[in-house]
N, C-alpha and C. Protein backbone atom coordinates (compact mmCIF):
# COMPACT_ATOMS: atom_id res chain seq x y z
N UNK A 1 -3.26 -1.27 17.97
CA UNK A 1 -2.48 -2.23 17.19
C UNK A 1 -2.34 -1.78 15.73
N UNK A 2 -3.41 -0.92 15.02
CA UNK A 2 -3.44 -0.59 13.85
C UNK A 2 -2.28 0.43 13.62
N UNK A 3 -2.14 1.34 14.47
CA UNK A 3 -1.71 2.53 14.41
C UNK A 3 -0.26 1.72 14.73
N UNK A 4 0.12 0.84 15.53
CA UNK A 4 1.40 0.34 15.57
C UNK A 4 2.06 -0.27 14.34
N UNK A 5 1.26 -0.88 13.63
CA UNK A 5 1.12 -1.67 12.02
C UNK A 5 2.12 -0.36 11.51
N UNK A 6 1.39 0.65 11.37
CA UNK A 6 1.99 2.03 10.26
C UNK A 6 2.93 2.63 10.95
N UNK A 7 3.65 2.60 11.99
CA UNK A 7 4.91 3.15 12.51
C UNK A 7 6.10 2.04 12.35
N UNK A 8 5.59 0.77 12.04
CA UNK A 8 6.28 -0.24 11.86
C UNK A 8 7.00 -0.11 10.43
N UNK A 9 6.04 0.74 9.33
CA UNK A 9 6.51 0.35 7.93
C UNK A 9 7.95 1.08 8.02
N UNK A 10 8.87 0.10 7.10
CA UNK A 10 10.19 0.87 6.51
C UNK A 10 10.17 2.11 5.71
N UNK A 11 8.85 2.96 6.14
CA UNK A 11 8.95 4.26 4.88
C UNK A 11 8.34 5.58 6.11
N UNK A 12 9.01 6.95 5.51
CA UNK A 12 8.11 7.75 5.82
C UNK A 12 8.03 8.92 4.60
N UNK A 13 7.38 10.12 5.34
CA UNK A 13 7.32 10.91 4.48
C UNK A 13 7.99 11.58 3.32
N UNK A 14 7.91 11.71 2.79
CA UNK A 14 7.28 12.08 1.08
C UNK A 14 6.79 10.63 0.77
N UNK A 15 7.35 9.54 1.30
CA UNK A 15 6.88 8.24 0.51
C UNK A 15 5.88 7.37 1.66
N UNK A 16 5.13 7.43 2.12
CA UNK A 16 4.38 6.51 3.06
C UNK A 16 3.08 6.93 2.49
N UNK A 17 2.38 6.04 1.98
CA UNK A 17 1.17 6.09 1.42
C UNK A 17 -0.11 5.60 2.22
N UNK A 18 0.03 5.83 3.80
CA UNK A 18 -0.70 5.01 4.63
C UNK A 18 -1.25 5.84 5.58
N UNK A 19 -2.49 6.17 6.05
CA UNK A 19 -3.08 7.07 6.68
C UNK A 19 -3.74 6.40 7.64
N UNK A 20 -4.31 5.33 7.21
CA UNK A 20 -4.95 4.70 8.36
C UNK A 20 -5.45 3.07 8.00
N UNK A 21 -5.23 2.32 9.14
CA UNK A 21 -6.26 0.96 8.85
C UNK A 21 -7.24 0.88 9.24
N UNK A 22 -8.10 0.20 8.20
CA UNK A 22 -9.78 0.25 8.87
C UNK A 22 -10.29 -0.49 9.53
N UNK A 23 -9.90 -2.02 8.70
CA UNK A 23 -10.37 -3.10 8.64
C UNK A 23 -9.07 -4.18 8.69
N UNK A 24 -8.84 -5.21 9.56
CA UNK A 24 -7.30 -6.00 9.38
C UNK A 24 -8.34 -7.32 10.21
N UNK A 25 -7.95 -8.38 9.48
CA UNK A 25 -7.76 -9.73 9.92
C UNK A 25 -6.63 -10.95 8.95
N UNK A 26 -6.61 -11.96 9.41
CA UNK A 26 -5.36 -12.54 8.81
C UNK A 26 -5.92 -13.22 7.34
N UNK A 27 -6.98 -12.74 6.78
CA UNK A 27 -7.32 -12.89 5.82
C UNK A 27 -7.77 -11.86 4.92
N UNK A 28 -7.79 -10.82 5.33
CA UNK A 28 -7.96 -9.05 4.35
C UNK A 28 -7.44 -7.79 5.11
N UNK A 29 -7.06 -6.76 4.41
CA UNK A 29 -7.06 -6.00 5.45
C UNK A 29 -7.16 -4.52 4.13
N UNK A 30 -7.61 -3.35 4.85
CA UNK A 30 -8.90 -2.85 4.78
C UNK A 30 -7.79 -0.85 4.61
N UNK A 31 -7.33 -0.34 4.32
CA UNK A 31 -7.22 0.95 4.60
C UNK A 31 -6.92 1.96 3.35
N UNK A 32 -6.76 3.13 4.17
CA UNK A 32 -7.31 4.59 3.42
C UNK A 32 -5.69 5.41 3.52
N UNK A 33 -5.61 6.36 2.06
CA UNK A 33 -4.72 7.26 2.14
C UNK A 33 -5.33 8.43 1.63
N UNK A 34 -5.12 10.18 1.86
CA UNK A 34 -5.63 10.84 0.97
C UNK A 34 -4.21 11.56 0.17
N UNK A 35 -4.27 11.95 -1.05
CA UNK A 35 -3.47 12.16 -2.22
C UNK A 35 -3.59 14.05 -1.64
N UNK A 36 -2.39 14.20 -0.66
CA UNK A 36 -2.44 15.84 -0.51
C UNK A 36 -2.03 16.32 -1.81
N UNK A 37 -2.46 17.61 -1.79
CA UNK A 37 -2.67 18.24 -3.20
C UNK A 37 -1.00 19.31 -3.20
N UNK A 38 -0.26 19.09 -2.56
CA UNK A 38 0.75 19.67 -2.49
C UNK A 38 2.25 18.22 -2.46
N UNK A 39 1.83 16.93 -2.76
CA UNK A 39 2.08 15.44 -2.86
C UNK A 39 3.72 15.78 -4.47
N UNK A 40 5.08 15.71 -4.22
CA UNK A 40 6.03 16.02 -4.88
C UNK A 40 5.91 15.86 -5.81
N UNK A 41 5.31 14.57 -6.15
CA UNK A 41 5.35 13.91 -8.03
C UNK A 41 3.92 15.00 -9.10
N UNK A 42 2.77 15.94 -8.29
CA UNK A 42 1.91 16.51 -9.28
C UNK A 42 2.90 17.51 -9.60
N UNK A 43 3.67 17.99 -8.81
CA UNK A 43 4.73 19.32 -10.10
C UNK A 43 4.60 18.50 -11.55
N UNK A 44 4.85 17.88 -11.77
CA UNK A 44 5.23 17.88 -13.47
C UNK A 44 4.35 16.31 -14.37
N UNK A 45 3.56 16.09 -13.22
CA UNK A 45 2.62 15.04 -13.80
C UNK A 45 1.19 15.23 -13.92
N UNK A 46 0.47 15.57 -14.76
CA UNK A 46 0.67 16.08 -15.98
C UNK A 46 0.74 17.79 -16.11
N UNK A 47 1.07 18.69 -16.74
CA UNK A 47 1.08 20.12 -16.93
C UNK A 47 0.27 20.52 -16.76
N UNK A 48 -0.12 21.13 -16.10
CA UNK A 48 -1.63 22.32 -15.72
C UNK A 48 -2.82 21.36 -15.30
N UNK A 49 -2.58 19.70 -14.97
CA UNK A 49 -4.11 18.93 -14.83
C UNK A 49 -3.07 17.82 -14.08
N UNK A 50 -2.87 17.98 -12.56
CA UNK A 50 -2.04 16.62 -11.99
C UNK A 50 -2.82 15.71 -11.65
N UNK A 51 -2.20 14.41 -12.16
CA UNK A 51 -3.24 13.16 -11.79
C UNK A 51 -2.18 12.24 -11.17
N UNK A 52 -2.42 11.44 -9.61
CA UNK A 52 -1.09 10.53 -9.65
C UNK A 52 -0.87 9.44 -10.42
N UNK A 53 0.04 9.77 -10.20
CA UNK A 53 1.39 8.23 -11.41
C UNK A 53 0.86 7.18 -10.80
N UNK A 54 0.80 6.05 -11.81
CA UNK A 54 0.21 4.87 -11.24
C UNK A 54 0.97 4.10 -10.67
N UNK A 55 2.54 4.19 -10.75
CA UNK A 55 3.27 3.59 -9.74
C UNK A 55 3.18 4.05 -8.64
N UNK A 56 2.52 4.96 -8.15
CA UNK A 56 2.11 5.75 -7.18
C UNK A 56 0.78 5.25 -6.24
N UNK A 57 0.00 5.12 -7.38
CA UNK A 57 -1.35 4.46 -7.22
C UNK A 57 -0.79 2.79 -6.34
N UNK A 58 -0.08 2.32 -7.13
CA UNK A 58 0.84 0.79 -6.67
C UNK A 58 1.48 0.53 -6.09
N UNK A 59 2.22 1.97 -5.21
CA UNK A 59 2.89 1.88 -4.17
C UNK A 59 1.91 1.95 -3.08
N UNK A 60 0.72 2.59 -3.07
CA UNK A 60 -0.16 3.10 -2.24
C UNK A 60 -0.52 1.45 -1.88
N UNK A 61 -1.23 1.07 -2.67
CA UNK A 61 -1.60 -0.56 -2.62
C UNK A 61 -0.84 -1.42 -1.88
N UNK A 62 0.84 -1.65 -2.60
CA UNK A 62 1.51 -2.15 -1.68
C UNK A 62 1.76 -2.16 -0.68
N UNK A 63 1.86 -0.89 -0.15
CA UNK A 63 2.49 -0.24 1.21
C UNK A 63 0.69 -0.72 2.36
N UNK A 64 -0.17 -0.68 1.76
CA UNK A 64 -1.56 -0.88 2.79
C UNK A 64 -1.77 -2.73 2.36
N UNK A 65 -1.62 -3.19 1.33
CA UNK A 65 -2.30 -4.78 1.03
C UNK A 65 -1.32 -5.59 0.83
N UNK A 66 0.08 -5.19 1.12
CA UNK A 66 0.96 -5.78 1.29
C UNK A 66 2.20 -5.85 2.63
N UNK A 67 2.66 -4.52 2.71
CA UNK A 67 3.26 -4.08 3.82
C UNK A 67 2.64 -4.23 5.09
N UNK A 68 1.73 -3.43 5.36
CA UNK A 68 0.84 -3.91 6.49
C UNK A 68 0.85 -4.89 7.03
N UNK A 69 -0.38 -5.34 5.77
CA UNK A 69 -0.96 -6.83 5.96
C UNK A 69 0.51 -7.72 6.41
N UNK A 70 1.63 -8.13 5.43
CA UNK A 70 2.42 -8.56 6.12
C UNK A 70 2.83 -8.43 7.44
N UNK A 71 3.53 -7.12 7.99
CA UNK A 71 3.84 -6.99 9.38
C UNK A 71 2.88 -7.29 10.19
N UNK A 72 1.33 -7.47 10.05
CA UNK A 72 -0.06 -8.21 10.39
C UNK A 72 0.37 -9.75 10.83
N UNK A 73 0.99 -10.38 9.63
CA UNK A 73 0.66 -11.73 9.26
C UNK A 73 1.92 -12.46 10.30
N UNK A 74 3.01 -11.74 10.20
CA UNK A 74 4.34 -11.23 11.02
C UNK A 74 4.27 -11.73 12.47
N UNK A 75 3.24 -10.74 12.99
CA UNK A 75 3.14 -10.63 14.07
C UNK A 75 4.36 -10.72 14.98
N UNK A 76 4.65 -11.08 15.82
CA UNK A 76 5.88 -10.88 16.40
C UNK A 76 7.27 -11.21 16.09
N UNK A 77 7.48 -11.57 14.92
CA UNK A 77 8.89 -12.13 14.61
C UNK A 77 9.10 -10.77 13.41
N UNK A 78 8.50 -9.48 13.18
CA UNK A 78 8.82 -8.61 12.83
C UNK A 78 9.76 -7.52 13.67
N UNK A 79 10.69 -6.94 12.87
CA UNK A 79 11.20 -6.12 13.50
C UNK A 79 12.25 -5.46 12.64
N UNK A 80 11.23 -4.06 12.45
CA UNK A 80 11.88 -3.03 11.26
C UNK A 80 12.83 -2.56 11.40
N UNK A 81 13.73 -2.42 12.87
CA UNK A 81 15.30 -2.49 12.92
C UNK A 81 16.15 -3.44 12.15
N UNK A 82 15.30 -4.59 12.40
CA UNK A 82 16.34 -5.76 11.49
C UNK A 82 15.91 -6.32 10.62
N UNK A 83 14.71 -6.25 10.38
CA UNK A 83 13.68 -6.97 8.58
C UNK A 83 13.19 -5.42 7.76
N UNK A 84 13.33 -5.98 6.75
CA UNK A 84 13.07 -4.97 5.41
C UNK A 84 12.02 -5.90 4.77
N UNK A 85 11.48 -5.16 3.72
CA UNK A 85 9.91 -5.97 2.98
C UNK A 85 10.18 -4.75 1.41
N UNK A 86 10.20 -5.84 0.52
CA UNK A 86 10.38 -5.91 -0.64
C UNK A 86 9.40 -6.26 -1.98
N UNK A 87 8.56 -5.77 -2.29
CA UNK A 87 8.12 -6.25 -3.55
C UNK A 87 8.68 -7.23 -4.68
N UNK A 88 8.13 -8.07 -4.50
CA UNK A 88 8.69 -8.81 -5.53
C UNK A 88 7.46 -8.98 -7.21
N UNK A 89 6.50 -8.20 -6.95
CA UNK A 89 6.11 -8.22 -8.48
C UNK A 89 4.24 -7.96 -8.26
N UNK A 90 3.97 -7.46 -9.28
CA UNK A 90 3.02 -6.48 -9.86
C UNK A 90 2.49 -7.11 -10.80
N UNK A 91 1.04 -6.73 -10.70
CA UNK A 91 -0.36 -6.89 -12.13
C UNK A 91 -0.86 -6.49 -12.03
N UNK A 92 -1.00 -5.24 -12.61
CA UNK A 92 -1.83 -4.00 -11.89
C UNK A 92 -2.91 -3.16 -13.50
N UNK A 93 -4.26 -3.38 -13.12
CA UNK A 93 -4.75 -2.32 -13.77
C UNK A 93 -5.37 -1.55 -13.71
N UNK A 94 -5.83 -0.30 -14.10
CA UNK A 94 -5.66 0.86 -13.69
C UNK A 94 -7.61 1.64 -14.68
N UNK A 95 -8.27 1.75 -13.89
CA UNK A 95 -9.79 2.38 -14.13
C UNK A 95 -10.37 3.64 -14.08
N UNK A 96 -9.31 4.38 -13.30
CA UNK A 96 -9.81 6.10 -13.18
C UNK A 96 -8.99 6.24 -12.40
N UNK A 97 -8.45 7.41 -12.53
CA UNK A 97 -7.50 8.66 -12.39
C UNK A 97 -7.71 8.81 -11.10
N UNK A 98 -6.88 9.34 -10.10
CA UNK A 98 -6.73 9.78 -8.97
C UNK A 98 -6.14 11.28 -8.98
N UNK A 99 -7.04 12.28 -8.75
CA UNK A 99 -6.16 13.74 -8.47
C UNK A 99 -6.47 14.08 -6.94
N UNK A 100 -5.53 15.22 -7.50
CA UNK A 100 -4.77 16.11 -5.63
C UNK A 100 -5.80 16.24 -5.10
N UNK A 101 -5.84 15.79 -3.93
CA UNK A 101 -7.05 16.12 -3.04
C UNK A 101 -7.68 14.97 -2.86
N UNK A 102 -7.57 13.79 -3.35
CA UNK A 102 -8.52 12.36 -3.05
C UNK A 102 -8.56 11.39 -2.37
N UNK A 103 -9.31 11.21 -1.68
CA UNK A 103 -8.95 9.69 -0.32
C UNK A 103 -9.43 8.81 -1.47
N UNK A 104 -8.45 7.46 -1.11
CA UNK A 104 -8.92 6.30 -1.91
C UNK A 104 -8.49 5.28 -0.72
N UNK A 105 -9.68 3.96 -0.91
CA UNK A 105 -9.46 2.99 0.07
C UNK A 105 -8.86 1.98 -0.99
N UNK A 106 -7.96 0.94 -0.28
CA UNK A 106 -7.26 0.02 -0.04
C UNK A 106 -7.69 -1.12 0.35
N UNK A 107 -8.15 -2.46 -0.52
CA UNK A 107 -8.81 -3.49 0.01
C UNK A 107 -7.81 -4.48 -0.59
N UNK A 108 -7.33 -5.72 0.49
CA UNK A 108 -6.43 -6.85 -0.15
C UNK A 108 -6.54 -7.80 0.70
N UNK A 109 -6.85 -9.21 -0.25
CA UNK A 109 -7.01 -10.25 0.21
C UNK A 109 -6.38 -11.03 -0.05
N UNK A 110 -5.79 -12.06 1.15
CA UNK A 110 -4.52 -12.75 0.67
C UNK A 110 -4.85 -14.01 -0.17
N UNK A 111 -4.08 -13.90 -0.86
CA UNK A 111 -4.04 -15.41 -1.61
C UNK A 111 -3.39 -16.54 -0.71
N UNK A 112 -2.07 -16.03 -0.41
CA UNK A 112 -0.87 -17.09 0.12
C UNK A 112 0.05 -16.35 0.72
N UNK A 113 0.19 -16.70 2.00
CA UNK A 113 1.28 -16.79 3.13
C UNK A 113 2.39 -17.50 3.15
N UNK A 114 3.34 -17.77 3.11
CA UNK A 114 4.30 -18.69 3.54
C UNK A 114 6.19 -18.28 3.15
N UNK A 115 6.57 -18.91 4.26
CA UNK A 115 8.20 -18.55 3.90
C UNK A 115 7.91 -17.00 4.06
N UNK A 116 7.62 -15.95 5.04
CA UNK A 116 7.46 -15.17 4.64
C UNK A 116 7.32 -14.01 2.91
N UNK A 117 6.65 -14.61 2.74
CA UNK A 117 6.19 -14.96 0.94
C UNK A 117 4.32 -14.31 1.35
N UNK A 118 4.15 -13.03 0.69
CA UNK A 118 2.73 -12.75 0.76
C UNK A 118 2.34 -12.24 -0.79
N UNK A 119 1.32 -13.08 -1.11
CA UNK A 119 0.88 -12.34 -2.47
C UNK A 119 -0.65 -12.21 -2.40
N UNK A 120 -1.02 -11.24 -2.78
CA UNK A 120 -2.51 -10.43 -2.45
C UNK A 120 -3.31 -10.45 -3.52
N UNK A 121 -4.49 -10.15 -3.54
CA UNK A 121 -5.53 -9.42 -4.18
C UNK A 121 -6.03 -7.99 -4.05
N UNK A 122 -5.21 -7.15 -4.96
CA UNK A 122 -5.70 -6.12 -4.47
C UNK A 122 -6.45 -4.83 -5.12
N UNK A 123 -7.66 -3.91 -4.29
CA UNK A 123 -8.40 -3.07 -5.32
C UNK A 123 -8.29 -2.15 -4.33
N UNK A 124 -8.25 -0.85 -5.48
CA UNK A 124 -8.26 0.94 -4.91
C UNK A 124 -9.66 0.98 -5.28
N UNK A 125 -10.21 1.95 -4.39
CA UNK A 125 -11.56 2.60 -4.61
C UNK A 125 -11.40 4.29 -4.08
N UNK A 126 -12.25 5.01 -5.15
CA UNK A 126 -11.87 6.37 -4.70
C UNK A 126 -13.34 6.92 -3.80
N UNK A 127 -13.08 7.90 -3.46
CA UNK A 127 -14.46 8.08 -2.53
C UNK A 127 -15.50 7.98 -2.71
N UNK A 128 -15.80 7.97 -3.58
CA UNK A 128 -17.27 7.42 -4.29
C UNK A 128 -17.57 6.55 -4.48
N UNK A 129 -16.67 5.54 -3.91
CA UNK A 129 -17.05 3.80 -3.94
C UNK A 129 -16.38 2.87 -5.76
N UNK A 130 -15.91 4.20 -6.43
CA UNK A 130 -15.81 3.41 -7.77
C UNK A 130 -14.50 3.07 -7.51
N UNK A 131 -14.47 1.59 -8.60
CA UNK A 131 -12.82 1.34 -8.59
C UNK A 131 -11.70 1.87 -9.64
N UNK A 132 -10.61 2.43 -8.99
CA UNK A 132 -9.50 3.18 -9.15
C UNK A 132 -8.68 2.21 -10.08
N UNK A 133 -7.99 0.76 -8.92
CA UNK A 133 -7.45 0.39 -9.93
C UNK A 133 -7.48 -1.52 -9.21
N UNK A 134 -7.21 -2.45 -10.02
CA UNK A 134 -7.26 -3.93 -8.87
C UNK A 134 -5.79 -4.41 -9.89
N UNK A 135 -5.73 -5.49 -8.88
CA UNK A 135 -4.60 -6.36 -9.57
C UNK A 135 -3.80 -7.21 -8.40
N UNK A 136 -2.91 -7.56 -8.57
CA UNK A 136 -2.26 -8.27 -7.47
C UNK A 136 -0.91 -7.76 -7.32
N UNK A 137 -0.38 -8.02 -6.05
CA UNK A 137 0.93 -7.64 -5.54
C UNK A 137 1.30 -9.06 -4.48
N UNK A 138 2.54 -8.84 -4.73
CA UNK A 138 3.56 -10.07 -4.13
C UNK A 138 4.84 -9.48 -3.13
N UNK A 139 5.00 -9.81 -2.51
CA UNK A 139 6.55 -9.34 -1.37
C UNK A 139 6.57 -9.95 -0.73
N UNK A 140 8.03 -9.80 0.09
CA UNK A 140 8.44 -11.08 1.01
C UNK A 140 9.34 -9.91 1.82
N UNK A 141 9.32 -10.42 3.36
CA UNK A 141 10.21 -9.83 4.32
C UNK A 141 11.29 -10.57 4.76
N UNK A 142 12.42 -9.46 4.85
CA UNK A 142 13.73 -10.40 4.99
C UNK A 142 14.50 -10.16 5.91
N UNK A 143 15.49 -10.55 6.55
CA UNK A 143 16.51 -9.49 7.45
C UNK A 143 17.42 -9.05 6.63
N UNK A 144 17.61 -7.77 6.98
CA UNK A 144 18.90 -6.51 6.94
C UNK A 144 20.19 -7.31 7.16
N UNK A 145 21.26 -7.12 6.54
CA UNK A 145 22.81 -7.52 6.60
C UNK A 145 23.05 -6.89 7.89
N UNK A 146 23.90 -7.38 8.32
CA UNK A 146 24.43 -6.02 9.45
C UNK A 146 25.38 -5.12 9.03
């Protein structure tokens, strides 16, 4: 079911920030990405020392404590042929650097469900258990026009 969660998201590669779920119930859910060291945005962020962009860091978040978790919360009235999932807003702050080469976990707990309306609690931790970055994220899933 986990592994179905992440074939479900509206994203893939260069942009899918989702490697795996660990942990999912309808009240947190739990997963890991690692930052390959060959990842498009370290060419030129920063010169000779790449660290990822923190909208990067916040997409990672979204896409596992929001995306997910939604198509989670979803459960069967999802369907990424005909619903899209959108961010609708960010508070994000940011504690240590993430470079090429780093698994960081993904922990988010929901605040509120409804109207397909999800807004989270959410914290990065890098492998060493310290925190990366916390804050909250908000999105809502919608249907596609035809």
């Amino acid at each position: 079911m986990r592994e179905d969660i992440i074939q479900q998201l509206p994203y893939s590669k260069p942009f899918l920030f989702v490697d795996e779920i660990l942990e999912l119930s309808d009240e947190q859910i739990k997963g890991c990405y690692t930052f390959r060291n060959d990842e498009y945005f370290y060419e030129g962020h920063f010169k000779n020392n790449p660290i990822t962009p923190g909208v990067i860091l916040t997409e990672c978040m979204a896409q596992i404590g929001m995306a997910c978790f939604g198509i989670h919360l979803l459960k069967d009235t999802w369907n990424v042929d005909t619903m899209g999932v959108a961010m609708t807003s960010t508070e994000m702050n940011f504690y240590s650097p993430v470079f090429p080469g780093e698994k960081v976990t993904v922990v988010s707990d929901k605040i509120y469900f409804r109207f397909s309306k999800l807004k989270c609690k959410v914290a990065m931790y890098n492998s060493g258990g310290d925190i990366v970055a916390k804050g909250i994220v908000a999105g809502v899933a919608f249907k596609k026009e035809a």
